[in-house]
Protein backbone atom coordinates (compact mmCIF):
# COMPACT_ATOMS: atom_id res chain seq x y z
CA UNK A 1 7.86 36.18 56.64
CA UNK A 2 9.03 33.74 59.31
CA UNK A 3 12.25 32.32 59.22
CA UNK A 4 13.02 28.85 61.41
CA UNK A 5 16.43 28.28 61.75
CA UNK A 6 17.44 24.75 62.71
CA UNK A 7 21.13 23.25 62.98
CA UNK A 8 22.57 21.10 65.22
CA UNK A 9 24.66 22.42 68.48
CA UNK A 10 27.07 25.19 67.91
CA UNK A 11 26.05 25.54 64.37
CA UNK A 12 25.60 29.50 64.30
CA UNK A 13 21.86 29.65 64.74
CA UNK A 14 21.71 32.15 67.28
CA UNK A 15 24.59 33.98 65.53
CA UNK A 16 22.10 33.86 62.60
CA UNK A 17 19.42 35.55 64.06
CA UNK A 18 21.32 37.96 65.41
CA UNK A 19 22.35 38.87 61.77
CA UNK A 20 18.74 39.27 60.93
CA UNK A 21 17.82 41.58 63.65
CA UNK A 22 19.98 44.00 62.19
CA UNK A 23 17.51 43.71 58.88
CA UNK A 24 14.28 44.04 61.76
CA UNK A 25 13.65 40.39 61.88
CA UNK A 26 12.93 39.54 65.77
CA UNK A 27 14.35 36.48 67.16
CA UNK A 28 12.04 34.58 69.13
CA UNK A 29 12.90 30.88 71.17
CA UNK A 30 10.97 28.17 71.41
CA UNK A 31 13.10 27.51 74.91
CA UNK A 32 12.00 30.23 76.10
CA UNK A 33 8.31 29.34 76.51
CA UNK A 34 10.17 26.62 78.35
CA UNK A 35 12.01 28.44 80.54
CA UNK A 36 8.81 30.49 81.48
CA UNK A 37 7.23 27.33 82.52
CA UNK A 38 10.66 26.68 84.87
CA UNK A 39 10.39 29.62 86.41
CA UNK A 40 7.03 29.09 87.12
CA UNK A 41 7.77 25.68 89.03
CA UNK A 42 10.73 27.38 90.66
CA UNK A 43 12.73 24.31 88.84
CA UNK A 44 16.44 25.08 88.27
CA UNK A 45 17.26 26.02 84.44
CA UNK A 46 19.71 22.91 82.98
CA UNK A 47 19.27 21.31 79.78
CA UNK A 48 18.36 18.10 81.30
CA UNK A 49 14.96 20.45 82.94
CA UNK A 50 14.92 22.05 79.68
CA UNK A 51 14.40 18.95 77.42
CA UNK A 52 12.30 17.30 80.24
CA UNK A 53 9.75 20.40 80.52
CA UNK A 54 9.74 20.88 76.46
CA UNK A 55 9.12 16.92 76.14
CA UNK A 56 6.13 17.28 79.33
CA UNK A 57 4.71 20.29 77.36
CA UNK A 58 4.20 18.24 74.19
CA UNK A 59 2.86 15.53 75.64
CA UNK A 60 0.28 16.59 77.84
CA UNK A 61 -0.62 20.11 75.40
CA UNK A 62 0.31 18.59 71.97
CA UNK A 63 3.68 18.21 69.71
CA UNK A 64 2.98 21.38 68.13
CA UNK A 65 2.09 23.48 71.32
CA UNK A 66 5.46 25.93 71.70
CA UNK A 67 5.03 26.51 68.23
CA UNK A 68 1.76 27.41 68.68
CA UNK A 69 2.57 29.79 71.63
CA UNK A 70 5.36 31.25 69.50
CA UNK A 71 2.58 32.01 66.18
CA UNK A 72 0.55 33.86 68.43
CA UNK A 73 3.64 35.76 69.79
CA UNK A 74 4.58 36.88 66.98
CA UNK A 75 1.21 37.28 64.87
CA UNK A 76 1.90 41.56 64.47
CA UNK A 77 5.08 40.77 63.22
CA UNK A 78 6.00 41.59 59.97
CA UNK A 79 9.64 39.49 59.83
CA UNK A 80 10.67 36.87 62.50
CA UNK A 81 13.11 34.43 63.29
CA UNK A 82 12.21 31.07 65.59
CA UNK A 83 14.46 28.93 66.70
CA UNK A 84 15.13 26.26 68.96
CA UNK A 85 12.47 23.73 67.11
CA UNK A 86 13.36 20.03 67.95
CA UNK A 87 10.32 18.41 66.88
CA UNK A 88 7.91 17.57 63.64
CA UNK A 89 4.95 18.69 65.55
CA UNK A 90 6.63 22.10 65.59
CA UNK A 91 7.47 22.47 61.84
CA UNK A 92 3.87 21.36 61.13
CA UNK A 93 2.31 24.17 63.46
CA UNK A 94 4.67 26.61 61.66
CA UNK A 95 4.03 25.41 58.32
CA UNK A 96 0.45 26.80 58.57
CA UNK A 97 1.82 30.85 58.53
CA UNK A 98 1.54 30.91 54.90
CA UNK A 99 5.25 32.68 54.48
CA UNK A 100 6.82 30.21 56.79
CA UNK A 101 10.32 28.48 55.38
CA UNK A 102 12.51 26.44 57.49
CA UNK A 103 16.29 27.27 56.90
CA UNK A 104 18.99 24.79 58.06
CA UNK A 105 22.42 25.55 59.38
CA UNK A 106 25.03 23.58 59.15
CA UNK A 107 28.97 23.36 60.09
CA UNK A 108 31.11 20.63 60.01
CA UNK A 109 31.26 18.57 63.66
CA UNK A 110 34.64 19.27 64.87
CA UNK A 111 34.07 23.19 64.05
CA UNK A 112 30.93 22.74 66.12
CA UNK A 113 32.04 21.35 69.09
CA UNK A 114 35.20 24.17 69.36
CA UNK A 115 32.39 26.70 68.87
CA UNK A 116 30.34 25.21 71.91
CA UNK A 117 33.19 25.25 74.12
CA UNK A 118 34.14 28.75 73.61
CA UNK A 119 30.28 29.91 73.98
CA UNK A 120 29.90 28.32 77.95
CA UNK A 121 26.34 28.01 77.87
CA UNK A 122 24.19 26.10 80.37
CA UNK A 123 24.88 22.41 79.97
CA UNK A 124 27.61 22.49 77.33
CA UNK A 125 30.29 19.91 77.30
CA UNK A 126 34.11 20.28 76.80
CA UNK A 127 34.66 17.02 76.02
CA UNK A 128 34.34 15.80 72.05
CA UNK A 129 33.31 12.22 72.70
CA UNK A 130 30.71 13.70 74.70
CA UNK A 131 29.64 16.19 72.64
CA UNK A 132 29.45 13.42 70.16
CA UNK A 133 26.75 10.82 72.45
CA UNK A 134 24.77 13.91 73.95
CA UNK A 135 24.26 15.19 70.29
CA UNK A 136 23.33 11.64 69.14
CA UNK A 137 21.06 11.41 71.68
CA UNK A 138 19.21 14.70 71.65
CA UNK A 139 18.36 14.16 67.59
CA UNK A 140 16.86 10.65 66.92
CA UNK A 141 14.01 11.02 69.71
CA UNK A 142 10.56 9.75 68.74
CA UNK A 143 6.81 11.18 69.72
CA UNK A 144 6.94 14.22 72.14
CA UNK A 145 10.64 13.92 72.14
CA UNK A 146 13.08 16.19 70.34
CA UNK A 147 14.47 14.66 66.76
CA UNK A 148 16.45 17.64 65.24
CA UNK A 149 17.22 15.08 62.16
CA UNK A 150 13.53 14.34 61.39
CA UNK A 151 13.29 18.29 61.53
CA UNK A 152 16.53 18.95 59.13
CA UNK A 153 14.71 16.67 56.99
CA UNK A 154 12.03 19.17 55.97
CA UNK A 155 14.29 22.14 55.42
CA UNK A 156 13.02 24.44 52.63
CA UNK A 157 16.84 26.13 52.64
CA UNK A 158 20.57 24.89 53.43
CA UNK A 159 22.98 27.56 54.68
CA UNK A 160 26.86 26.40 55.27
CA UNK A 161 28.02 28.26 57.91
CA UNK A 162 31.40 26.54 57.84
CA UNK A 163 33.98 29.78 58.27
CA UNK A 164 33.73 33.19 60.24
CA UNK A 165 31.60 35.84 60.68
CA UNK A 166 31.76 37.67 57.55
CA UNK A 167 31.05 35.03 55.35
CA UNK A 168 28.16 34.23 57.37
CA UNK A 169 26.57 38.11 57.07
CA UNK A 170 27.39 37.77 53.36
CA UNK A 171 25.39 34.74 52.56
CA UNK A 172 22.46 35.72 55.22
CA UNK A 173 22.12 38.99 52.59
CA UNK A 174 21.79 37.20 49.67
CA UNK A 175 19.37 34.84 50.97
CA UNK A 176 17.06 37.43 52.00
CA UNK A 177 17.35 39.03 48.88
CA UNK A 178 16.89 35.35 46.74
CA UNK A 179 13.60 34.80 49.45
CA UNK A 180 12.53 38.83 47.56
CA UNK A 181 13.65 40.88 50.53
CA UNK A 182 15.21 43.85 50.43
CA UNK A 183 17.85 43.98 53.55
CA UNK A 184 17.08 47.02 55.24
CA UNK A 185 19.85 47.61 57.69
CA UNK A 186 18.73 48.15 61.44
CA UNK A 187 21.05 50.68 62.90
CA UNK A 188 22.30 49.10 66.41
CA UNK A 189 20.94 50.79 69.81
CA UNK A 190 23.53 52.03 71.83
CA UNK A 191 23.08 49.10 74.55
CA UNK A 192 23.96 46.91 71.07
CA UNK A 193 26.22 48.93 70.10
CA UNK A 194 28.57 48.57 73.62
CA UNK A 195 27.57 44.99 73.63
CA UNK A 196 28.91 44.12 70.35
CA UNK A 197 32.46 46.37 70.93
CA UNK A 198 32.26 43.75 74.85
CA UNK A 199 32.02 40.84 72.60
CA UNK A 200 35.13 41.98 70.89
CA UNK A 201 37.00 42.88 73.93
CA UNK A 202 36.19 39.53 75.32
CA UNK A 203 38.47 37.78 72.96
CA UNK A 204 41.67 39.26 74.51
CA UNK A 205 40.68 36.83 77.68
CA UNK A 206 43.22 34.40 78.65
CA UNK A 207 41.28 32.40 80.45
CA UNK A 208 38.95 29.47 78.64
CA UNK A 209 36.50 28.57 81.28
CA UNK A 210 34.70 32.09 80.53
CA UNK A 211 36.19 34.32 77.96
CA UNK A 212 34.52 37.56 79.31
CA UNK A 213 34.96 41.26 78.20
CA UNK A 214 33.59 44.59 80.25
CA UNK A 215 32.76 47.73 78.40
CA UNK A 216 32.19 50.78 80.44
CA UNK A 217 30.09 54.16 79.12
CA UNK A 218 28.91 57.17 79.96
CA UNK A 219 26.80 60.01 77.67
CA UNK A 220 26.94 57.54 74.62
CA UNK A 221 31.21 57.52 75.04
CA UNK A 222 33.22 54.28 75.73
CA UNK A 223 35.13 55.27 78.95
CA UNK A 224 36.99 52.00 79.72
CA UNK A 225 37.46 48.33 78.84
CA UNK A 226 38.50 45.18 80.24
CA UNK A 227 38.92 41.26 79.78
CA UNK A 228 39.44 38.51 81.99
CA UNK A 229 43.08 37.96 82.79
CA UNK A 230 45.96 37.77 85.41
CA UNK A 231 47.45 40.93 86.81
CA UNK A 232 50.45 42.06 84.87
CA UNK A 233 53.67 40.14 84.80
CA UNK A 234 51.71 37.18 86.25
CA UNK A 235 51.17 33.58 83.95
CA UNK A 236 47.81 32.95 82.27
CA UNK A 237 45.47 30.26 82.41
CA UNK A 238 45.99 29.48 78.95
CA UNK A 239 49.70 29.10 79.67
CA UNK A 240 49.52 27.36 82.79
CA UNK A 241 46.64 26.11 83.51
CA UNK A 242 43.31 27.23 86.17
CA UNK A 243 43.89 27.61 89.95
CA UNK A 244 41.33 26.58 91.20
CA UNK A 245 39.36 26.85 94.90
CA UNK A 246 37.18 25.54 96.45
CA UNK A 247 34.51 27.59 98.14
CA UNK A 248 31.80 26.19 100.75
CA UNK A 249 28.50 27.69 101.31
CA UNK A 250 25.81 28.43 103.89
CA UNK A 251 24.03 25.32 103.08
CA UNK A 252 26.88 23.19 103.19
CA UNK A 253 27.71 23.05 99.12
CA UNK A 254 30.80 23.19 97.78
CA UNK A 255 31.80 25.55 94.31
CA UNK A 256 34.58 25.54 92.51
CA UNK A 257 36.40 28.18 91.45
CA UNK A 258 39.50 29.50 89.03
CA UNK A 259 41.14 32.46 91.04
CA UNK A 260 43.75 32.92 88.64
CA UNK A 261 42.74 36.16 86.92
CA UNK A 262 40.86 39.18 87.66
CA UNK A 263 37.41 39.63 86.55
CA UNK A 264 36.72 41.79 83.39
CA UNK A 265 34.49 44.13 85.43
CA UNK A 266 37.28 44.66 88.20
CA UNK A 267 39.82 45.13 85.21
CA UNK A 268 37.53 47.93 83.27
CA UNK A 269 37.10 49.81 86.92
CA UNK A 270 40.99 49.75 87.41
CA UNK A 271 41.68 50.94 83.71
CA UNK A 272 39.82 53.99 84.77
CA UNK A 273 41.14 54.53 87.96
CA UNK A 274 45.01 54.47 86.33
CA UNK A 275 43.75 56.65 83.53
CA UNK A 276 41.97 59.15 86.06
CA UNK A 277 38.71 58.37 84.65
CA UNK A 278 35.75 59.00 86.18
CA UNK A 279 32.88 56.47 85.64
CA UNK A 280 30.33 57.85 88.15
CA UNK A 281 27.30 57.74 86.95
CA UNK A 282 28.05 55.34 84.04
CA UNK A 283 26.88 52.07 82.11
CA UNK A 284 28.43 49.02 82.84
CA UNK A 285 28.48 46.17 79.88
CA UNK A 286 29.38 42.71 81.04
CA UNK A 287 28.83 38.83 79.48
CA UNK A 288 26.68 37.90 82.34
CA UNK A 289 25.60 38.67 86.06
CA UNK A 290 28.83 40.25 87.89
CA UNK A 291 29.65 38.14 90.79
CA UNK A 292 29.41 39.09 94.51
CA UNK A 293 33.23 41.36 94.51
CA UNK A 294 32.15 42.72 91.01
CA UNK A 295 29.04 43.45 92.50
CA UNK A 296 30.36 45.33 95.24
CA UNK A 297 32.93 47.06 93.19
CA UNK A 298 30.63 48.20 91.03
CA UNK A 299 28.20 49.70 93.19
CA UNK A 300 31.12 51.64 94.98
CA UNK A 301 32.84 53.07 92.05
CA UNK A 302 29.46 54.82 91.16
CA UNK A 303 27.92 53.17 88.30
CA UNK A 304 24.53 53.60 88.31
CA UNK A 305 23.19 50.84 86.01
CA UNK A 306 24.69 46.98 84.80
CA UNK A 307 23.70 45.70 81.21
CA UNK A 308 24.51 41.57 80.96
CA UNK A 309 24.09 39.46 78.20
CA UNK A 310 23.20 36.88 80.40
CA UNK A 311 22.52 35.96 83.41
CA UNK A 312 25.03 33.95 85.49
CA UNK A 313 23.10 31.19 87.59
CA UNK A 314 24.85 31.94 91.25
CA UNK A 315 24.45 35.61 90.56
CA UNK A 316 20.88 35.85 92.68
CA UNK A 317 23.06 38.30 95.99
CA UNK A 318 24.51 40.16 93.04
CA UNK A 319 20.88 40.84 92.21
CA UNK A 320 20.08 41.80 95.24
CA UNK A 321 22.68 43.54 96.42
CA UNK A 322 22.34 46.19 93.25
CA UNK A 323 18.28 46.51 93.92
CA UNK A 324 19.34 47.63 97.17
CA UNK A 325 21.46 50.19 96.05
CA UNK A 326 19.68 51.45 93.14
CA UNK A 327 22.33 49.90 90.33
CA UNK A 328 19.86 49.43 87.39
CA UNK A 329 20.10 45.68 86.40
CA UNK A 330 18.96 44.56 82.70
CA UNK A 331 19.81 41.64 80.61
CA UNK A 332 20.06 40.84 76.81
CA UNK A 333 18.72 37.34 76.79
CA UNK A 334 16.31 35.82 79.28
CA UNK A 335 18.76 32.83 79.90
CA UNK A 336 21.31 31.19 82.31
CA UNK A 337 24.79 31.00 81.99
CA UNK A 338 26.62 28.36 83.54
CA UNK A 339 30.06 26.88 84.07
CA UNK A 340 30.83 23.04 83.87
CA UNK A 341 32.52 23.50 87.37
CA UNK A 342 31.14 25.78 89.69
């Protein structure tokens, strides 16, 4: 059984096949034959080189050619989820794994958009009117082009994911069960495990530009936690506003920065160090590549190896700087996360 999941930005697709990994469906991206070809050109990952490359792929190898890559992925695979199909090429390439159905997910617009601007991935907007045009655009394209409404069109399935998470686990289980699967939970991994009680941690962050949490283990025990904030006694972002700095580079660019709270990772480190903790030695869970004084931090208070959700697109000397001192480096999701201003 293969299960495409299509919805419109910020309607709980990925959320969704996160869900089914748990019943040992594994999620596979179209982008992310895209990305590989990126990397390959050394071209810097935005959506605008995203949709470019996935539009140059179809043309020159066929409509249906990432779906084609992503069948032959996946051929030994008893349950999978694809998603990130934009075009009718695609669903047609699909369409010839005999247990293929196409499931859309959808949320109301508003809901959306608040969604996308608490996620901060590469190329999302925080402005609705915005959100609004770039969405318009990206679904009525014609040929090689991406046309997410010609694609909801031929849904087999409609799923409403229009409150929280609960609800959406709920009717995920009774579809697989009305589709004549029996949900077999997947136990979480211990690296999952951490990750998911990080993503909870991260919603005590009080500042909205990057709502990051920082989970810190040792021997399968939680040893510390932290969350993006200002040091005690001091205001919030979300009270006052971001500071922000600017920073100039090397090469003569200029990033911009908030400087208003501490980093999750330096928070987690100093939660231990009050509590007389040690963390030598541990496991350091974080939403995305530490930056250069995490980095450093890190490496110094012992830990011995960094697990990120994603990676953070300045965070190449972070990289570096933990191969050189033997900090272990892995990520979750083969993608770039990126601020609007950076």
């Amino acid at each position: 059984m293969i299960l495409g999941l299509v919805g419109k930005y910020g309607s709980g697709k990925d959320s969704a096949a996160d869900i089914l990994k748990e019943y040992g469906f594994k999620h596979y991206s179209l982008s992310d034959e895209i990305r590989r070809e990126l990397k390959k050109k050394g071209i810097r990952e935005t959506r605008e080189a995203l949709i470019a490359m996935g539009n140059m792929l179809r043309k020159n190898q066929g409509n249906g050619v990432l779906a084609k890559r992503a069948l032959m992925t996946l051929s030994k695979e008893k349950y999978a989820t694809i998603t990130s199909i934009r075009n009718l090429g695609e669903v047609k390439e699909l369409r010839k794994h005999n247990k293929f159905k196409l499931l859309f997910i959808d949320a109301p617009q508003q809901m959306r958009y608040e969604r996308v601007k608490d996620r901060f991935r590469q190329g999302d907007v925080n402005d609705f009117e915005q959100f609004k045009k770039l969405e318009e655009k990206e679904s009525k394209g014609k040929g090689n082009e991406q046309q997410l409404d010609k694609v909801i069109e031929q849904a087999d399935m409609v799923l409403n994911n229009d409150k929280d998470l609960a609800e959406l686990k709920s009717k995920i289980k009774k579809l697989l069960l009305d589709l004549g699967i029996k949900p077999i939970y997947k136990r979480p991994s211990w690296d999952e495990y951490f990750m998911e009680v990080m993503e909870a941690i991260s919603k005590r962050a009080t500042c909205d530009r990057g709502r990051s949490g920082c989970v810190i283990a040792k021997d399968k025990q939680l040893l510390a936690t932290g969350y993006v904030g200002s040091p005690i006694g001091l205001p919030h972002c979300d009270e006052v506003g971001h500071q922000m700095k600017k920073m100039l580079h090397e090469d003569g660019s200029v990033t911009e920065h908030c400087v208003r709270t501490i980093h999750a990772e330096q928070n987690a480190i100093c939660q231990a160090a009050k509590q007389g903790i040690s963390i030598q030695g541990g496991t350091l869970y974080c939403r995305m590549t530490p930056c250069r004084v995490c980095a450093m931090i890190i490496i110094n208070s012992g830990i011995k190896r960094v697990v990120c959700q994603r990676k953070y697109h300045a965070g190449q000397e972070s990289e570096y700087m933990f191969k050189m001192a033997k900090v272990q480096l892995d990520y979750f999701f083969d993608e770039v996360q990126e601020y609007e201003k950076t």
